[in-house]
Protein backbone atom coordinates (compact mmCIF):
# COMPACT_ATOMS: atom_id res chain seq x y z
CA UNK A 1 -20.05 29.85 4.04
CA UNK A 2 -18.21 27.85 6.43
CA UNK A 3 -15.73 29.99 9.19
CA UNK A 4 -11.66 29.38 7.99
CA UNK A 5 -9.97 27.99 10.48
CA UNK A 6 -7.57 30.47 12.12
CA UNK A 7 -4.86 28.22 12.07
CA UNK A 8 -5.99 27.88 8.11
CA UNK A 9 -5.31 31.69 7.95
CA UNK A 10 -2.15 31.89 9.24
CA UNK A 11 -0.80 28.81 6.86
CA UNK A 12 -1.99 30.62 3.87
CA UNK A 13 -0.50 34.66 5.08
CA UNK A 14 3.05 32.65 4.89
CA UNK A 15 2.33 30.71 1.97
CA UNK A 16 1.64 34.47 0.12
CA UNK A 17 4.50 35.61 1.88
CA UNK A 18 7.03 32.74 0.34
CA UNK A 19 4.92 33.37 -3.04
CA UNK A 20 5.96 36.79 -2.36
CA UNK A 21 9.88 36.01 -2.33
CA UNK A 22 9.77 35.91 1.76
CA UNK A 23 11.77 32.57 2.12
CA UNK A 24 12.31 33.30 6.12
CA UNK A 25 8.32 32.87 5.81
CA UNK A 26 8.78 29.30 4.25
CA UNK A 27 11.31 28.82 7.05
CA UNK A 28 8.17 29.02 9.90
CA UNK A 29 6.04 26.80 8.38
CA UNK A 30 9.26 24.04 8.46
CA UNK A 31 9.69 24.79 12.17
CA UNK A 32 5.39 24.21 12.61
CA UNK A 33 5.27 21.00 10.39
CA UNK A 34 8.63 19.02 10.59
CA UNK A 35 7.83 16.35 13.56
CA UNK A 36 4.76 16.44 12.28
CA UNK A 37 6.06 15.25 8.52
CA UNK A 38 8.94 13.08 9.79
CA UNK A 39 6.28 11.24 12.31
CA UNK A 40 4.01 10.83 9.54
CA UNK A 41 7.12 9.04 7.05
CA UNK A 42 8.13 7.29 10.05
CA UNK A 43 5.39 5.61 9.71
CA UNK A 44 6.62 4.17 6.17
CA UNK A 45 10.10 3.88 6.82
CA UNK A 46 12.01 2.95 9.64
CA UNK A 47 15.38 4.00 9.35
CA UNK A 48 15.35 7.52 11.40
CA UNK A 49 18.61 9.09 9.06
CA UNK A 50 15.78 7.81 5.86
CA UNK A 51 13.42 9.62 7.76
CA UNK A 52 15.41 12.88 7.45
CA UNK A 53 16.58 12.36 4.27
CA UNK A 54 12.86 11.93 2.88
CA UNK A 55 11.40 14.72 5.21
CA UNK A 56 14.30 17.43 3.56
CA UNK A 57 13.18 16.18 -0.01
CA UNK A 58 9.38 16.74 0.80
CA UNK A 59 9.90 20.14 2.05
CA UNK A 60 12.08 20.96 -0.70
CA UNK A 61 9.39 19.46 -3.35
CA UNK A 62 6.97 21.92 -1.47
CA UNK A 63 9.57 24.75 -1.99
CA UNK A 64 9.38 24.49 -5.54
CA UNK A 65 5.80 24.07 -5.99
CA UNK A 66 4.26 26.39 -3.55
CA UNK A 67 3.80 28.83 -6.42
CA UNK A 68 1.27 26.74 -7.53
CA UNK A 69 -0.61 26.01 -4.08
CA UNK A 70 -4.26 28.15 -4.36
CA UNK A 71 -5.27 27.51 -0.74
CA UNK A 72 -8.25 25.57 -1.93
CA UNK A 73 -6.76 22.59 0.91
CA UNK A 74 -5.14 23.24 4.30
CA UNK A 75 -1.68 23.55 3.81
CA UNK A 76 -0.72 20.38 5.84
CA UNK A 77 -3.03 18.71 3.68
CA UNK A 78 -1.36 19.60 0.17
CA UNK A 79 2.50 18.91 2.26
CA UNK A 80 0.94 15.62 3.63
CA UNK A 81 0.47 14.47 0.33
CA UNK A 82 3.78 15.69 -0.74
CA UNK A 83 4.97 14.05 2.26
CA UNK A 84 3.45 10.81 1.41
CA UNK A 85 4.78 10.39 -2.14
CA UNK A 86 8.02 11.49 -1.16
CA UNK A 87 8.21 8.70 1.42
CA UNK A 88 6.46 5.76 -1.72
CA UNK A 89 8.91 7.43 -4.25
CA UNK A 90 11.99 6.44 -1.64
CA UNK A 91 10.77 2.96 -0.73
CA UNK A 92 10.17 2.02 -4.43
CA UNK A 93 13.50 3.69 -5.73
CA UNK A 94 15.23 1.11 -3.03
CA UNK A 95 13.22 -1.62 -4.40
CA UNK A 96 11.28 -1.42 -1.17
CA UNK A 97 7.36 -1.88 -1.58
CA UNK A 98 4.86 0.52 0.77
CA UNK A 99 2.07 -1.51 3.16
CA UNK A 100 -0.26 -2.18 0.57
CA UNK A 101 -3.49 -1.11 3.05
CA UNK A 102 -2.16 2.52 3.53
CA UNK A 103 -1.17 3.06 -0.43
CA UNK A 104 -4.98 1.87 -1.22
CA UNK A 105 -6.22 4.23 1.37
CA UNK A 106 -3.77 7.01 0.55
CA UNK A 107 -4.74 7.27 -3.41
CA UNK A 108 -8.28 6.58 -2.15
CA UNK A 109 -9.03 9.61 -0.23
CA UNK A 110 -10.24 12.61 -1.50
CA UNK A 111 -7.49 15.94 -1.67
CA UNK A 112 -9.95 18.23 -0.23
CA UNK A 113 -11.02 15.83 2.76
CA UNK A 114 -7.73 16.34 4.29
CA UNK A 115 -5.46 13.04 3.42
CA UNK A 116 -4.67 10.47 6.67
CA UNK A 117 -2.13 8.07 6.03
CA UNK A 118 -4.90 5.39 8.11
CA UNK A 119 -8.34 6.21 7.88
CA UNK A 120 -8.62 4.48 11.10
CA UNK A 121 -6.06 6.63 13.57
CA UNK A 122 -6.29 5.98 16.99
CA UNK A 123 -5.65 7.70 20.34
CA UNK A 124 -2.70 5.54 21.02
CA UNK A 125 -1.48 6.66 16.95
CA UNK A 126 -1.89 10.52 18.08
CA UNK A 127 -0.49 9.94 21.79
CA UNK A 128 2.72 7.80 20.12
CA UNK A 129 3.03 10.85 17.49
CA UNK A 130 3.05 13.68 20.22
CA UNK A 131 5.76 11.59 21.82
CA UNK A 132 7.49 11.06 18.78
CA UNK A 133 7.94 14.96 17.98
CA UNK A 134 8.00 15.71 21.49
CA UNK A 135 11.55 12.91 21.47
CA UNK A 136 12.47 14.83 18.73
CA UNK A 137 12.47 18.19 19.97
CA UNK A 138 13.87 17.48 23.19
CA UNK A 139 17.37 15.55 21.29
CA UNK A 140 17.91 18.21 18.98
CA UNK A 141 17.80 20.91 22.27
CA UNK A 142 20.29 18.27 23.93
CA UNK A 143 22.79 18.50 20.84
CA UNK A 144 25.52 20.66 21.51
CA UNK A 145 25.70 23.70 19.68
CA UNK A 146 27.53 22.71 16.67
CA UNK A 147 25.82 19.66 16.03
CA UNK A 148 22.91 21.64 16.46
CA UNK A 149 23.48 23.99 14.19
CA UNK A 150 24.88 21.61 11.58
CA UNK A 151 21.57 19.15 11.40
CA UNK A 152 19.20 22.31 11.54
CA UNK A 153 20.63 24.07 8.95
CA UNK A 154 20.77 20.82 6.79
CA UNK A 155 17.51 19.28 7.68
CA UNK A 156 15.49 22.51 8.43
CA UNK A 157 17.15 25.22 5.68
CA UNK A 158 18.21 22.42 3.01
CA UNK A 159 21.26 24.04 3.10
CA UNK A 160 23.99 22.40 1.15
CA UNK A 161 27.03 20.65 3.14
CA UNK A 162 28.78 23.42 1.39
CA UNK A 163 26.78 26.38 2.36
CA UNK A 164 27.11 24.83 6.04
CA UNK A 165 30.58 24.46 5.91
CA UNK A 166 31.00 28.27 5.01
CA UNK A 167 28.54 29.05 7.48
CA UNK A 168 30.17 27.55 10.24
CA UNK A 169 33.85 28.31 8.78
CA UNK A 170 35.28 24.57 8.77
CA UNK A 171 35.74 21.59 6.13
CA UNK A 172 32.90 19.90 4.47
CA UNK A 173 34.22 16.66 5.98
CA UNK A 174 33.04 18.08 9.83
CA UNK A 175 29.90 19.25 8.69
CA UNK A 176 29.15 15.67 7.11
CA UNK A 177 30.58 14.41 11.24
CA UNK A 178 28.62 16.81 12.95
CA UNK A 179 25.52 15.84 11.16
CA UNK A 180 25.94 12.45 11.19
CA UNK A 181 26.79 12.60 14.87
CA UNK A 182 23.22 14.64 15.29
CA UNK A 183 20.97 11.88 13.37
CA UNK A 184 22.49 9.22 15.56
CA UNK A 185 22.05 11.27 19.02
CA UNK A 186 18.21 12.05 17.55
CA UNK A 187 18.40 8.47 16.61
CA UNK A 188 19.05 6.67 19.86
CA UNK A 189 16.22 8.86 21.22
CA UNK A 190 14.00 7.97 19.09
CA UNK A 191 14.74 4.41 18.30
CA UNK A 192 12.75 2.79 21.42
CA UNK A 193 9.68 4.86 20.11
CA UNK A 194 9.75 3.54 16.59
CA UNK A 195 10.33 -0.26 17.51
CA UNK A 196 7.45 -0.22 19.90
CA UNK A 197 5.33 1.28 16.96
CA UNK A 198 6.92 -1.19 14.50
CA UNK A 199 5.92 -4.28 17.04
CA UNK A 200 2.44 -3.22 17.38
CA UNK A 201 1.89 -2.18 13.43
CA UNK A 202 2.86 -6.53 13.45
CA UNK A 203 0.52 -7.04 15.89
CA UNK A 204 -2.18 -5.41 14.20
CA UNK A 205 -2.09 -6.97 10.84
């Protein structure tokens, strides 16, 4: 029998814990895999607030169904499938269609094998994800503290502009600026990144 990947291990002790009622253990497993899920829908849409948006509905998706995840896949696996649905489900809803290559190799691959968006990822795909996240982190740290705390609590918790506004004791309407102030400080960070990736994707069809 093949050795589990620690990393394998761990995944699945918080997935029992969140199938347990332990939502502060769903909470981890956001922190680990949220540049990792918004680099992988950036890759399908470019608008970086879209990005959010779509990232907060996969994890929420995975919320819900988690009760039914076995731990026959690595967890990434089963939320990067989530993920890319999530991210086709968006595109098509705003009459927007998906590259047709990565939808083909998307339904294509097997569950098990552990899904890739591109069969064909590169070292210059991993390096310009690792700077993508790495962007990512680094603008969110940079946000002062109540911007902070507003687009972590919405993006990270799925907390509800009205939970956040009781949270942080002020209107809905500043928890809607702070936010939107956050996405478009992460935004201009992020931007030259995903318009260099954009003009090479060209380049490469």
């Amino acid at each position: 029998m093949a050795e589990v990947e620690p990393t394998h291990d761990l995944d699945l002790d918080l997935v029992r814990r969140v199938q347990r009622g332990d939502s502060t253990a769903f909470d981890l497993l956001v922190r680990k895999y949220q540049h990792r899920i918004a680099g992988l829908i950036g890759r399908y849409i470019a608008d970086w607030s879209e990005v959010q948006d779509v990232a907060q509905e996969t994890f929420l998706r995975a919320y819900r169904a988690i009760g039914n995840f076995r731990g026959d896949a690595q967890f990434y696996t089963w939320l990067h499938r989530i993920a890319v649905n999530t991210a086709k489900n968006h595109l098509v809803a705003h009459n927007r269609r998906p590259p047709t290559e990565d939808v083909d190799a998307e339904e294509a691959a097997q569950y098990e094998s552990g899904v890739r968006l591109r069969d064909t990822d590169t070292p210059e795909r991993e390096l310009m994800r690792q700077q993508m996240e790495q962007t990512v982190v680094r603008a969110v740290e940079a946000l002062p503290p109540e911007l902070r705390d507003a687009v972590t609590m919405r993006e990270v918790e799925g907390l509800s502009y009205e939970e956040i506004a009781q949270k942080m004791n002020c209107p809905i309407g500043t928890v809607r600026s702070r936010i939107f102030r956050a996405r478009e400080a992460i935004d201009a960070q992020l931007r030259p990144l995903m318009d260099l990736e954009n003009t090479r994707e060209r380049l490469t069809r």
